[in-house]
PDB file of N, CA and C in Angstrom:
ATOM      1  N   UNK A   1      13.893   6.256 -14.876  1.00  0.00           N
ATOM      2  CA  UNK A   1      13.833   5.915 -13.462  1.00  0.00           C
ATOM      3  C   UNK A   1      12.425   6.196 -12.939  1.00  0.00           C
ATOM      4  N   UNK A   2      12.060   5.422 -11.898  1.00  0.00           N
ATOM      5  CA  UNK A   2      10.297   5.511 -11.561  1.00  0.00           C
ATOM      6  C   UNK A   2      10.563   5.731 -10.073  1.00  0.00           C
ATOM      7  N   UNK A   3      10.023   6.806  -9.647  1.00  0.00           N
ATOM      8  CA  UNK A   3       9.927   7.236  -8.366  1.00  0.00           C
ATOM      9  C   UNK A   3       8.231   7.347  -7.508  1.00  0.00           C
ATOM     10  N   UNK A   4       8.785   6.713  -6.402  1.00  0.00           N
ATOM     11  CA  UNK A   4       7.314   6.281  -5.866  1.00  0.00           C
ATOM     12  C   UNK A   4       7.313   6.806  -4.437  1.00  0.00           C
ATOM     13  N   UNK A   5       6.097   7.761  -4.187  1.00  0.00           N
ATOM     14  CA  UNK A   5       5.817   8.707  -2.987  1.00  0.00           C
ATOM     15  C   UNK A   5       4.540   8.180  -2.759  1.00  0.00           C
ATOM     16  N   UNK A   6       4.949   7.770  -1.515  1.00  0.00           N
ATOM     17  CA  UNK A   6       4.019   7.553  -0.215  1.00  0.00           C
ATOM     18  C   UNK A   6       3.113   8.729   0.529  1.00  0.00           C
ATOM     19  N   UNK A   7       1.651   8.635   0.697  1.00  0.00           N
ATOM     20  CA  UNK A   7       0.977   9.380   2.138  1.00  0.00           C
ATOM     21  C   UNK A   7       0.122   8.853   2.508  1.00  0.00           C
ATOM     22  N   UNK A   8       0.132   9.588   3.512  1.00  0.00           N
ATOM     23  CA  UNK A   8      -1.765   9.299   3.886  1.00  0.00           C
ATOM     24  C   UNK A   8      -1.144   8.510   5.265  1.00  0.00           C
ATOM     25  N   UNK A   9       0.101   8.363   5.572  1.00  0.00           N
ATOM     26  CA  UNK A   9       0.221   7.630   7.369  1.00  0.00           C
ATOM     27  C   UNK A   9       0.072   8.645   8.016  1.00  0.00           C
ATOM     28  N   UNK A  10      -0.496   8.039   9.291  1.00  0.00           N
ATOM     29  CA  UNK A  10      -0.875   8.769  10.649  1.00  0.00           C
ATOM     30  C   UNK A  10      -1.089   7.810  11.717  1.00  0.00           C
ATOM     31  N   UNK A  11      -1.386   9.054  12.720  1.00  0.00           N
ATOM     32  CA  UNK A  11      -1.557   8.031  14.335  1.00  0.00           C
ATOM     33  C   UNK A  11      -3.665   7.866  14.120  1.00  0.00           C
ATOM     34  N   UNK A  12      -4.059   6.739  14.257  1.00  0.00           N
ATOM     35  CA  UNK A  12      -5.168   6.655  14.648  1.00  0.00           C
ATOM     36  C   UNK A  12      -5.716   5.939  15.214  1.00  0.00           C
ATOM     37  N   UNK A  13      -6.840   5.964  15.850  1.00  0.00           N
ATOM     38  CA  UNK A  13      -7.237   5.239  17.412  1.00  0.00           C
ATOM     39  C   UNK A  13      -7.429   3.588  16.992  1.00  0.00           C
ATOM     40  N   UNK A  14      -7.932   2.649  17.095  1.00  0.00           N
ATOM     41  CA  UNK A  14      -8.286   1.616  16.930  1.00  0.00           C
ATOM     42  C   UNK A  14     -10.114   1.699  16.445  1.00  0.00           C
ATOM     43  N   UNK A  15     -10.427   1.308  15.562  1.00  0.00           N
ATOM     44  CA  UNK A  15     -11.311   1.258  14.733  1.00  0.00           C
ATOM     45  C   UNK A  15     -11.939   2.476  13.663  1.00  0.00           C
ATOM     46  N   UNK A  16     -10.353   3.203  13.882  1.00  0.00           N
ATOM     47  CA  UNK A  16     -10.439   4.282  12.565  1.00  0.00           C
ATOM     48  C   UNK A  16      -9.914   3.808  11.192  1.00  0.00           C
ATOM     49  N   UNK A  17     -10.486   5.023  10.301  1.00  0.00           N
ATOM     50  CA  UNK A  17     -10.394   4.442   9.219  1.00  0.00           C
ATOM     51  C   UNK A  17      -8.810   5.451   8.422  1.00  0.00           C
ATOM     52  N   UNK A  18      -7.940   5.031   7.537  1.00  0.00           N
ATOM     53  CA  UNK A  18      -7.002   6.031   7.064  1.00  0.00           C
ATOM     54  C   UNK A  18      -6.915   5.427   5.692  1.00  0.00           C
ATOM     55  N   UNK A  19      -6.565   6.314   4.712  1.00  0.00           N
ATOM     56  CA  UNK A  19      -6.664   6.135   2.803  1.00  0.00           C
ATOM     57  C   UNK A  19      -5.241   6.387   2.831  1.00  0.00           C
ATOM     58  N   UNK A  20      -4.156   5.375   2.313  1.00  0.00           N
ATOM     59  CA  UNK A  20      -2.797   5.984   1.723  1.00  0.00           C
ATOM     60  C   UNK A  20      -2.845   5.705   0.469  1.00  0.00           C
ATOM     61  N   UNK A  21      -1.869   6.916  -0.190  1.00  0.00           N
ATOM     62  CA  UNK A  21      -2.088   7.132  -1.690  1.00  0.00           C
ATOM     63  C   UNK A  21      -0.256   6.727  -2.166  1.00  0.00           C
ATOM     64  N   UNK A  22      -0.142   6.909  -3.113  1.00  0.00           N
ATOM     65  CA  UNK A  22       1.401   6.091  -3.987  1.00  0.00           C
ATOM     66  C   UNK A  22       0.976   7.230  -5.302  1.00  0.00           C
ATOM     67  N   UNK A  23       1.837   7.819  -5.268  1.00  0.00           N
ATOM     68  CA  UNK A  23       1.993   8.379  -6.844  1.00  0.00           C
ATOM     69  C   UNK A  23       3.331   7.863  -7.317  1.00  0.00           C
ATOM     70  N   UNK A  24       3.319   7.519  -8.726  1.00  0.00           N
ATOM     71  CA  UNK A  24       4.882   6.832  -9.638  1.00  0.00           C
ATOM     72  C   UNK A  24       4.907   7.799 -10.816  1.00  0.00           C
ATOM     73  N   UNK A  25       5.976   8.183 -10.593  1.00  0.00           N
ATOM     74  CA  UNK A  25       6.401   9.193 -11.671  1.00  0.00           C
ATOM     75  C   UNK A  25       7.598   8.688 -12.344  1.00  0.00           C
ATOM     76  N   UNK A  26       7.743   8.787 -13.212  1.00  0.00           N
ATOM     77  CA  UNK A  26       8.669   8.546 -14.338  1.00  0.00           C
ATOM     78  C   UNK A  26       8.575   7.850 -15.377  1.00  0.00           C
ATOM     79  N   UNK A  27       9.017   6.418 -15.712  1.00  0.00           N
ATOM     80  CA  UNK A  27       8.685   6.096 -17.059  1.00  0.00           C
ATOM     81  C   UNK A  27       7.632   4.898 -16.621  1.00  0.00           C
ATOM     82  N   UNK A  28       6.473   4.915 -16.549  1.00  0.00           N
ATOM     83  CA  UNK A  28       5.937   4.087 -15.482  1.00  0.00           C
ATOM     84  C   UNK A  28       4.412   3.771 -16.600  1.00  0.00           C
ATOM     85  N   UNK A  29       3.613   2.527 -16.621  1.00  0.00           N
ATOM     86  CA  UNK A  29       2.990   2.100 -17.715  1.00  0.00           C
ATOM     87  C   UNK A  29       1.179   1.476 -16.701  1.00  0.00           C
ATOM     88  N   UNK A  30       0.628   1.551 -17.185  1.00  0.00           N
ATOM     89  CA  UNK A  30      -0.524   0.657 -16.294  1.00  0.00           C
ATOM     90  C   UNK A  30      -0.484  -0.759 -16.696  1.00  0.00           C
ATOM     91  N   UNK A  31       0.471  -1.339 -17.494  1.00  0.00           N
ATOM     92  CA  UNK A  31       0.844  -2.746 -17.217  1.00  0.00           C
ATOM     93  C   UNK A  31       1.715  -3.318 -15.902  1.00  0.00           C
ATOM     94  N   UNK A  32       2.030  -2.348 -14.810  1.00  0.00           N
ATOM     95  CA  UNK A  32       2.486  -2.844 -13.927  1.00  0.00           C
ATOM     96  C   UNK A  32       1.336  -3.395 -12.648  1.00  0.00           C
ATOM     97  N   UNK A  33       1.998  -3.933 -12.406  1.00  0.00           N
ATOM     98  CA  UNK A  33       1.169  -4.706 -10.858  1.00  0.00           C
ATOM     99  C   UNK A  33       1.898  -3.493  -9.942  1.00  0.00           C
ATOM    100  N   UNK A  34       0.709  -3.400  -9.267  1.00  0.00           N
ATOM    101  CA  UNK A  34       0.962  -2.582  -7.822  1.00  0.00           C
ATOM    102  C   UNK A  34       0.251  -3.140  -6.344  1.00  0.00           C
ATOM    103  N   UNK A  35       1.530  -2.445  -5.534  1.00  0.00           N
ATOM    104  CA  UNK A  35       0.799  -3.472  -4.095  1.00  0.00           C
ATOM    105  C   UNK A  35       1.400  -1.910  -3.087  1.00  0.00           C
ATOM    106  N   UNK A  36       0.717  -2.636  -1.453  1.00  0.00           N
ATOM    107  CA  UNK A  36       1.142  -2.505  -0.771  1.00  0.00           C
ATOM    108  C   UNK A  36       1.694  -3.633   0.029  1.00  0.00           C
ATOM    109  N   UNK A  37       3.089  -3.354   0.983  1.00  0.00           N
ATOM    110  CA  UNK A  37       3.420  -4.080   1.900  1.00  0.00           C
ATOM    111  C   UNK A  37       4.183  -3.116   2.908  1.00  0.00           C
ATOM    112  N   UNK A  38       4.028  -4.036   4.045  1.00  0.00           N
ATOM    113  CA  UNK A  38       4.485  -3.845   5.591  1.00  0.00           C
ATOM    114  C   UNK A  38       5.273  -3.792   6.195  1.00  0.00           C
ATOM    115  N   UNK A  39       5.713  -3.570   7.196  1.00  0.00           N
ATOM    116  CA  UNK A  39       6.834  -4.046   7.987  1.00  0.00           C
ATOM    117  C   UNK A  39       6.914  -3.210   9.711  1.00  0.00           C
ATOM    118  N   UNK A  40       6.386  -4.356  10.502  1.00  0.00           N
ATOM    119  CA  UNK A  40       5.867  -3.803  11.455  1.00  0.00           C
ATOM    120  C   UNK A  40       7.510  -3.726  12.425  1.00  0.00           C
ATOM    121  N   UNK A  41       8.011  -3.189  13.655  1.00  0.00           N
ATOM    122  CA  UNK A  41       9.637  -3.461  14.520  1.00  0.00           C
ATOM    123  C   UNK A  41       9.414  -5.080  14.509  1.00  0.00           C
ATOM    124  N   UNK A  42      11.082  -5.192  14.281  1.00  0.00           N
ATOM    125  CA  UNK A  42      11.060  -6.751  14.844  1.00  0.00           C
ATOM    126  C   UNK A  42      10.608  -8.051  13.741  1.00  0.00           C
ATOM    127  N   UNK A  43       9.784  -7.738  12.560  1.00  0.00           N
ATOM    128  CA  UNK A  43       8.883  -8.133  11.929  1.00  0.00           C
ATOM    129  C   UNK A  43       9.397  -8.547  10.375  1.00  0.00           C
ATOM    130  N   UNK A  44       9.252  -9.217   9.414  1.00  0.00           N
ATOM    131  CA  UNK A  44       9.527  -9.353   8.168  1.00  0.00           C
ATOM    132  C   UNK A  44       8.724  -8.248   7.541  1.00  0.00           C
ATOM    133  N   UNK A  45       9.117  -7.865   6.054  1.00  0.00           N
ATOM    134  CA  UNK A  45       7.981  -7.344   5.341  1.00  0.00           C
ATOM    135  C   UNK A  45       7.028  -7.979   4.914  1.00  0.00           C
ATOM    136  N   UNK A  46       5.466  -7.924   4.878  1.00  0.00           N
ATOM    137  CA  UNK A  46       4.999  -8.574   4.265  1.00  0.00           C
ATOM    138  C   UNK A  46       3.671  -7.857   3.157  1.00  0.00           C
ATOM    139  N   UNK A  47       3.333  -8.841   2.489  1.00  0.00           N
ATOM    140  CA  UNK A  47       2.903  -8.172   1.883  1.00  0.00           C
ATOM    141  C   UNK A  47       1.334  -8.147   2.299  1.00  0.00           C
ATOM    142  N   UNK A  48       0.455  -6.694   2.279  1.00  0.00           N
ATOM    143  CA  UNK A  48      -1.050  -6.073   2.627  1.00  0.00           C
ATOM    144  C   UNK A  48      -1.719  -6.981   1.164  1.00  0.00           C
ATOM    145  N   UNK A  49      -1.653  -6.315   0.152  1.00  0.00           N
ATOM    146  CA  UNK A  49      -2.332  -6.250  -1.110  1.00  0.00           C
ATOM    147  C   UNK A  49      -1.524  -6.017  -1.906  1.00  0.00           C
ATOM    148  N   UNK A  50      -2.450  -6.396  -3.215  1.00  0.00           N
ATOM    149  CA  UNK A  50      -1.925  -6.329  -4.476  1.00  0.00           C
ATOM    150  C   UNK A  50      -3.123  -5.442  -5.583  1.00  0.00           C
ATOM    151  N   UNK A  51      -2.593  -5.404  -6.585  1.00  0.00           N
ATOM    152  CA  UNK A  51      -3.436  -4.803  -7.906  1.00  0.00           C
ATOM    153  C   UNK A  51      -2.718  -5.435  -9.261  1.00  0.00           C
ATOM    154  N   UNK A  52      -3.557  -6.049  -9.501  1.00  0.00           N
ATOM    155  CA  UNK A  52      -2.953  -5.980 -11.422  1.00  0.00           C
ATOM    156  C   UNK A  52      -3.434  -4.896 -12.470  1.00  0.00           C
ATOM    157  N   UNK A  53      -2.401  -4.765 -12.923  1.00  0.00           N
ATOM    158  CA  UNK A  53      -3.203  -3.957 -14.669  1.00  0.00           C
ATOM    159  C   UNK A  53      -4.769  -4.657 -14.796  1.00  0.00           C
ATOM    160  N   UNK A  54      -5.062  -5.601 -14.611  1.00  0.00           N
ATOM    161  CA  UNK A  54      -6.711  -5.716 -15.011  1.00  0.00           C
ATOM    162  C   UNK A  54      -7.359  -5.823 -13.533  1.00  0.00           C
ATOM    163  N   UNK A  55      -6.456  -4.848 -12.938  1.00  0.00           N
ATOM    164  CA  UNK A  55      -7.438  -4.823 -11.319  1.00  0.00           C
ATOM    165  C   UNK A  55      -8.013  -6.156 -10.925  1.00  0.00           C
ATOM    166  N   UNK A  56      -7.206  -6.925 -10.717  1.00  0.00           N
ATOM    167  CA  UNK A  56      -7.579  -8.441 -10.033  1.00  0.00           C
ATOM    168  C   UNK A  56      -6.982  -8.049  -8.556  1.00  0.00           C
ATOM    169  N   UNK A  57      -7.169  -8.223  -7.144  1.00  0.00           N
ATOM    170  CA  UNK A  57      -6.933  -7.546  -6.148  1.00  0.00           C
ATOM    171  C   UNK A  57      -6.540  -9.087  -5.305  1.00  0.00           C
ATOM    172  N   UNK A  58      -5.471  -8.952  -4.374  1.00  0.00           N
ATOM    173  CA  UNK A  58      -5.143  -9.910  -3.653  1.00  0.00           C
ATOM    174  C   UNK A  58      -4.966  -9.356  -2.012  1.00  0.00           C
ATOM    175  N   UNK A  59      -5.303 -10.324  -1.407  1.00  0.00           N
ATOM    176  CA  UNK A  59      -5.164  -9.665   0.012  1.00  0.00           C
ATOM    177  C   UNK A  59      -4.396 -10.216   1.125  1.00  0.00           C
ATOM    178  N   UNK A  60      -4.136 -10.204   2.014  1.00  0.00           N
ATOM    179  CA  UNK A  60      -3.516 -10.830   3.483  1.00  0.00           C
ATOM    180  C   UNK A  60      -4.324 -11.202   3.851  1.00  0.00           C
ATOM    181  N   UNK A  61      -4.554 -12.243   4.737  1.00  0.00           N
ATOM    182  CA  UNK A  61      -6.028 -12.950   5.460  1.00  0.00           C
ATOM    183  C   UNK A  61      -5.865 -11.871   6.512  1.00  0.00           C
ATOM    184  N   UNK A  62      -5.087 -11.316   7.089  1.00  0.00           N
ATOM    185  CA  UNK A  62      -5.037 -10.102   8.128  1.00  0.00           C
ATOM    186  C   UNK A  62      -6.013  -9.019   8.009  1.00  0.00           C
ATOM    187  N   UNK A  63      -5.776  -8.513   6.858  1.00  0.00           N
ATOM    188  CA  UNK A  63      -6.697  -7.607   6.319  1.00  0.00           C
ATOM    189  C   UNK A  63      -8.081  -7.600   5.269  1.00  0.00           C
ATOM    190  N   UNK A  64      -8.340  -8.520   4.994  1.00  0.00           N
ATOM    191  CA  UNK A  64      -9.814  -9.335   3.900  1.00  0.00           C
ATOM    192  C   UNK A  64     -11.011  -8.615   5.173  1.00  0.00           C
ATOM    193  N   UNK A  65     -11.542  -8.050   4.079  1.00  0.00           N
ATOM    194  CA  UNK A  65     -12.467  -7.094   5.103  1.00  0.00           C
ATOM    195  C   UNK A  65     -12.837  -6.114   5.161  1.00  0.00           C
ATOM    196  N   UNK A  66     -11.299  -5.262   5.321  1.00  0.00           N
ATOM    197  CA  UNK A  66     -11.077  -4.291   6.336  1.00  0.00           C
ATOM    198  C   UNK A  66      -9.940  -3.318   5.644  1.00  0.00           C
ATOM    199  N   UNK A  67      -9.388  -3.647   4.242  1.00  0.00           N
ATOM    200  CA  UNK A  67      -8.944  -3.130   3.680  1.00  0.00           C
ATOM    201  C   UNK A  67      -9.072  -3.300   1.901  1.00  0.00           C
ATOM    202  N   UNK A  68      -8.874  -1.854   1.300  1.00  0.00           N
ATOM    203  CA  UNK A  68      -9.306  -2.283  -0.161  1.00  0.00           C
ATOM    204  C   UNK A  68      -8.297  -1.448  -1.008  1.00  0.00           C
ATOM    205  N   UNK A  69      -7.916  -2.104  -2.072  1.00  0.00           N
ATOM    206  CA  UNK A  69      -6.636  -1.592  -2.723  1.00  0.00           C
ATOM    207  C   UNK A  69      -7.338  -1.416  -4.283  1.00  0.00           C
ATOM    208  N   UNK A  70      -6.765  -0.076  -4.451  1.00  0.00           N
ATOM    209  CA  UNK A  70      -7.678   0.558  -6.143  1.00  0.00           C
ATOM    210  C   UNK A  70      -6.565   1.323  -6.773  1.00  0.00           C
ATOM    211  N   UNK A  71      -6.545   1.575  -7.826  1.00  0.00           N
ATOM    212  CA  UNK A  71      -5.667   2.351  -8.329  1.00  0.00           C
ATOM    213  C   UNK A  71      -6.230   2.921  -9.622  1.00  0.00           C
ATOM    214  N   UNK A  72      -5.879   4.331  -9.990  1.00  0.00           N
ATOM    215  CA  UNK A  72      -6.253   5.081 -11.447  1.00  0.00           C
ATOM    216  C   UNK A  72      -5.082   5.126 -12.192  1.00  0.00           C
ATOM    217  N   UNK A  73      -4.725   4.684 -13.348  1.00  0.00           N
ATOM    218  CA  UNK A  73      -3.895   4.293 -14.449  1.00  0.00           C
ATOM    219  C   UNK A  73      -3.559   5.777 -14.730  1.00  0.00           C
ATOM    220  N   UNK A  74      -4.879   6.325 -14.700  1.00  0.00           N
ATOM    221  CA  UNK A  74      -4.150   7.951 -15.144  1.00  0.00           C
ATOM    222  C   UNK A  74      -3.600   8.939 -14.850  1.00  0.00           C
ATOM    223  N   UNK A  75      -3.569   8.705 -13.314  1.00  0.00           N
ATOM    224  CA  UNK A  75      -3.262   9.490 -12.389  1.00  0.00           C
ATOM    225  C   UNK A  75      -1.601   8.293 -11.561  1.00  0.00           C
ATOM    226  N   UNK A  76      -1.253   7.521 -12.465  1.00  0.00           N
ATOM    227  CA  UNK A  76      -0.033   6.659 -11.981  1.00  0.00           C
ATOM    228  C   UNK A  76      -0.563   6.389 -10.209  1.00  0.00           C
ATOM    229  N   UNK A  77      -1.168   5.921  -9.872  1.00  0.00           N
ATOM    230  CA  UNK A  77      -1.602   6.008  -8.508  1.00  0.00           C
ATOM    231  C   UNK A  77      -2.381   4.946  -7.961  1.00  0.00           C
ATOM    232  N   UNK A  78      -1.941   4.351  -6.669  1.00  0.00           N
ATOM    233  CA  UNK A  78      -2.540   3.012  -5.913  1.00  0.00           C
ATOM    234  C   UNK A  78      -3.003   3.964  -4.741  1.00  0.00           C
ATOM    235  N   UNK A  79      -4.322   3.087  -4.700  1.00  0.00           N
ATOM    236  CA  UNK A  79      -4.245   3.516  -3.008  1.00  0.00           C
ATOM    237  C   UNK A  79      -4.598   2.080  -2.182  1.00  0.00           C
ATOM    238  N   UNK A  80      -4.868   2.343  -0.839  1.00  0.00           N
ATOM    239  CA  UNK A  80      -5.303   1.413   0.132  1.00  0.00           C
ATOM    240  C   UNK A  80      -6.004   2.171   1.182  1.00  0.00           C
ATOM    241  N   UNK A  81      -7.043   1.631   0.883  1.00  0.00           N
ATOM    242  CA  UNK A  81      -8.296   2.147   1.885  1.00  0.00           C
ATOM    243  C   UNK A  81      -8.398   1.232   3.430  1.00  0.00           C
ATOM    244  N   UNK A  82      -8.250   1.821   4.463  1.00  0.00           N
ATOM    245  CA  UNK A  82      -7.524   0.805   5.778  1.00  0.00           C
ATOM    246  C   UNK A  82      -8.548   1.325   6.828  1.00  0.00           C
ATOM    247  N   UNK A  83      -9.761   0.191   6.634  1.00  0.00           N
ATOM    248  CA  UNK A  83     -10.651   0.372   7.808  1.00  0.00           C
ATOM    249  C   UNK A  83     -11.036   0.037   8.854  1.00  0.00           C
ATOM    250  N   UNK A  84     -11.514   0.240  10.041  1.00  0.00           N
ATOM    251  CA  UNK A  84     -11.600  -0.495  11.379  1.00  0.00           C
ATOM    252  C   UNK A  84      -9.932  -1.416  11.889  1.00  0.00           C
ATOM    253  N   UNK A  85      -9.521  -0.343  11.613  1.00  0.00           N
ATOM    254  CA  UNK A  85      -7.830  -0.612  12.274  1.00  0.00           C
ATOM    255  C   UNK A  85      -7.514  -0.897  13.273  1.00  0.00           C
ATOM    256  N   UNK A  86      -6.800  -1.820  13.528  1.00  0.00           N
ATOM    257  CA  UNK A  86      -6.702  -2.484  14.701  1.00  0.00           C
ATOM    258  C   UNK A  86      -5.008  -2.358  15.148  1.00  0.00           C
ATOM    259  N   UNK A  87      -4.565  -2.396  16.495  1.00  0.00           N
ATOM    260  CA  UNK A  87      -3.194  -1.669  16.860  1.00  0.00           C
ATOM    261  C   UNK A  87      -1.942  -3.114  16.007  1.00  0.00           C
ATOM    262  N   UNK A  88      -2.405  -3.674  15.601  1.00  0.00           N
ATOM    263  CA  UNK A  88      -1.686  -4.891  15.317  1.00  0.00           C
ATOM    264  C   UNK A  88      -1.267  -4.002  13.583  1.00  0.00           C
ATOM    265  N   UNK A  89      -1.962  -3.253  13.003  1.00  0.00           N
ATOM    266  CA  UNK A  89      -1.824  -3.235  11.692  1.00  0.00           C
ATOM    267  C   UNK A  89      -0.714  -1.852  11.684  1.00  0.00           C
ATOM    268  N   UNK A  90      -0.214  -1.634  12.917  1.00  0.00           N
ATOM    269  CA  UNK A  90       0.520  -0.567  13.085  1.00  0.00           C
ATOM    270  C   UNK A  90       2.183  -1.262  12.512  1.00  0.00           C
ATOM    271  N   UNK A  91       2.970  -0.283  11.934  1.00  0.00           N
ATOM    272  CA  UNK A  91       3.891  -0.455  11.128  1.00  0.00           C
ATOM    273  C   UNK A  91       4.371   0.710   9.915  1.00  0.00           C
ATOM    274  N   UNK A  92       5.302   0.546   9.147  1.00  0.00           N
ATOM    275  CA  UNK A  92       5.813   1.240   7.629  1.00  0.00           C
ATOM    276  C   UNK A  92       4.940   0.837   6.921  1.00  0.00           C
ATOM    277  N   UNK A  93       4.340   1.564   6.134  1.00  0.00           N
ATOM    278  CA  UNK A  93       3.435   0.500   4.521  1.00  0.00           C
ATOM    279  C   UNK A  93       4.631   1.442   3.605  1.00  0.00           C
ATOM    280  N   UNK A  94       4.712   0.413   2.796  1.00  0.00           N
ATOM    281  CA  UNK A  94       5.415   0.441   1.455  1.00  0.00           C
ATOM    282  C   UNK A  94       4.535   0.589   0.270  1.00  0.00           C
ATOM    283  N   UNK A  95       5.245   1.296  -0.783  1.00  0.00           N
ATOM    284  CA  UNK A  95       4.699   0.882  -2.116  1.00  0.00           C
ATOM    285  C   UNK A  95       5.461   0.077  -2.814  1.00  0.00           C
ATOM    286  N   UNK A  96       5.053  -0.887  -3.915  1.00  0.00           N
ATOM    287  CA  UNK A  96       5.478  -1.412  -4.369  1.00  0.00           C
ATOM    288  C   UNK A  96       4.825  -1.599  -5.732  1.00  0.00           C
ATOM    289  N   UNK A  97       5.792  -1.429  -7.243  1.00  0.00           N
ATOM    290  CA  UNK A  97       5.324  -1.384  -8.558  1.00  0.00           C
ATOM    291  C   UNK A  97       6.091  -2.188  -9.158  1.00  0.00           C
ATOM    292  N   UNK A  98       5.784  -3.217 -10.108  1.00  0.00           N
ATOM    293  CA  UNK A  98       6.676  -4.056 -10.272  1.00  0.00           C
ATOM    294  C   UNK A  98       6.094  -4.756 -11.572  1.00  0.00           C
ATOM    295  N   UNK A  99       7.390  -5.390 -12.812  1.00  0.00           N
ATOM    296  CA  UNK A  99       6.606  -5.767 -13.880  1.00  0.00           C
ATOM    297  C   UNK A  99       8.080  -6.595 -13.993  1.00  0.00           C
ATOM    298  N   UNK A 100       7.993  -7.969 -15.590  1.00  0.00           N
ATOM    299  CA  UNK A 100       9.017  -8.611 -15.098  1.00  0.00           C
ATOM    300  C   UNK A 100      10.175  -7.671 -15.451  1.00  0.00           C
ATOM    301  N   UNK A 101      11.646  -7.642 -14.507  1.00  0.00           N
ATOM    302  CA  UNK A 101      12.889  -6.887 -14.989  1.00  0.00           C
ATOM    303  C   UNK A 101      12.600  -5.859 -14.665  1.00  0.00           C
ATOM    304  N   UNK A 102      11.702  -5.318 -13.728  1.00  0.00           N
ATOM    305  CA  UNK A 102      11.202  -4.013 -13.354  1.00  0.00           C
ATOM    306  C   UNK A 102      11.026  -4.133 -11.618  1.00  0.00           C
ATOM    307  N   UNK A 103      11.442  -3.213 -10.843  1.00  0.00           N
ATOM    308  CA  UNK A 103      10.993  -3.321  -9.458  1.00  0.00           C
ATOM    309  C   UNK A 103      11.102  -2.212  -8.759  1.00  0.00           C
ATOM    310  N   UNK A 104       9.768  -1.784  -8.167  1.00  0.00           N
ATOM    311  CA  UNK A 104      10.194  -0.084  -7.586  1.00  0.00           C
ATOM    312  C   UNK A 104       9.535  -0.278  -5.965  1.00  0.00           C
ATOM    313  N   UNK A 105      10.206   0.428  -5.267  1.00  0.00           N
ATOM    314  CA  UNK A 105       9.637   0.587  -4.118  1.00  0.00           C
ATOM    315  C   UNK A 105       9.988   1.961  -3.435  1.00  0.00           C
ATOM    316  N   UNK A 106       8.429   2.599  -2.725  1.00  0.00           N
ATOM    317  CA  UNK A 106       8.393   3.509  -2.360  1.00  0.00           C
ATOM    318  C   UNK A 106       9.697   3.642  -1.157  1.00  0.00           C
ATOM    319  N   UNK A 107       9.415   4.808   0.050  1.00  0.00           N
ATOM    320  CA  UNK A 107      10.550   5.440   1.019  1.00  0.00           C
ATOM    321  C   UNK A 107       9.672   4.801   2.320  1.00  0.00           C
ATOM    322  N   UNK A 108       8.205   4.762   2.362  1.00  0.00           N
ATOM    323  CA  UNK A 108       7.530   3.622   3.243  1.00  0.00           C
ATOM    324  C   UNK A 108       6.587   5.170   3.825  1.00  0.00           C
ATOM    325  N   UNK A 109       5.494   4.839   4.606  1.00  0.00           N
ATOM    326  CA  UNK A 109       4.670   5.901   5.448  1.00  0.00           C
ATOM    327  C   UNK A 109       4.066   4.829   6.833  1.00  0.00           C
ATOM    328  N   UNK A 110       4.587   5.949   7.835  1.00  0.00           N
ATOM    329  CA  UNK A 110       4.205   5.331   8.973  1.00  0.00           C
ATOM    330  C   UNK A 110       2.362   5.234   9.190  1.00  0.00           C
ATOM    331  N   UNK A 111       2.455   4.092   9.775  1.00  0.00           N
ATOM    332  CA  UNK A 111       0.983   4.400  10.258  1.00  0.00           C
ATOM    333  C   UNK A 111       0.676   3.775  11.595  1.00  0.00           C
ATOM    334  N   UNK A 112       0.320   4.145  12.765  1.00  0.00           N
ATOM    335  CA  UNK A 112       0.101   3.641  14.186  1.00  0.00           C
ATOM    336  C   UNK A 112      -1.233   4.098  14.148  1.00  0.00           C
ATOM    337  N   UNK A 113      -1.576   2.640  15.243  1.00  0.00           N
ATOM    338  CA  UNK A 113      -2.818   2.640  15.875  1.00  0.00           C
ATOM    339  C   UNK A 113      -2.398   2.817  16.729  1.00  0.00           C
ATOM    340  N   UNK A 114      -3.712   3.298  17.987  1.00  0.00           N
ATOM    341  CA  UNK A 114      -2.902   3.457  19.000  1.00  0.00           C
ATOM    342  C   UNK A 114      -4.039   4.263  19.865  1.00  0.00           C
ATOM    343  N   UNK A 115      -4.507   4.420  21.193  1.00  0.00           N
ATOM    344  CA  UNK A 115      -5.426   4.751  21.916  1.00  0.00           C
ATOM    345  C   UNK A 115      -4.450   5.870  22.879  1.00  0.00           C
TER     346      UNK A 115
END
């Protein structure tokens, strides 16, 4: 079983910057793709970013910019670097690890913008 912990949400003003981290513990491989996604009230989930095993990186036109998604294989761990934040990007971020016949998702970490 692969268990996936969320941090790094908080309240921050509008054009701050916040790093959330994903650790996966259990039987868990650096052939998986890892992402983050969203889900703001009211809202679908969607998806922020992505990562492949050969670190090919995909983004939301929302965030191209202004956010950057990395991860260390050795340390089982994604992050998302979330800069010049704007109150719109306020919401749950999720983790998400996933390979085919495989699908994990984190418990989610809040994060508000907010003045």
């Amino acid at each position: 079983q692969v268990r996936l912990v969320e941090s790094g949400g908080s309240l921050v003003q509008p054009g701050g910057s916040l790093r959330l981290s994903c650790v996966a513990s259990g039987r868990i491989f650096s052939s998986y793709s890892m992402g983050w996604y969203r889900q703001a009230p009211g809202k679908e989930r969607e998806l922020v970013a992505s990562i492949s095993r050969a670190k090919n990186t995909d983004y939301a036109d929302s965030v191209k910019g202004r956010f950057t998604i990395s991860r260390d294989n050795a340390k089982n761990t994604v992050y998302l670097q979330m800069n010049n934040l704007k109150p719109e990007d306020t919401a749950v971020y999720y983790c998400r690890v996933w390979l085919a016949g495989a699908d994990y998702w984190g418990q989610g970490t809040q994060v508000t913008v907010s003045s």
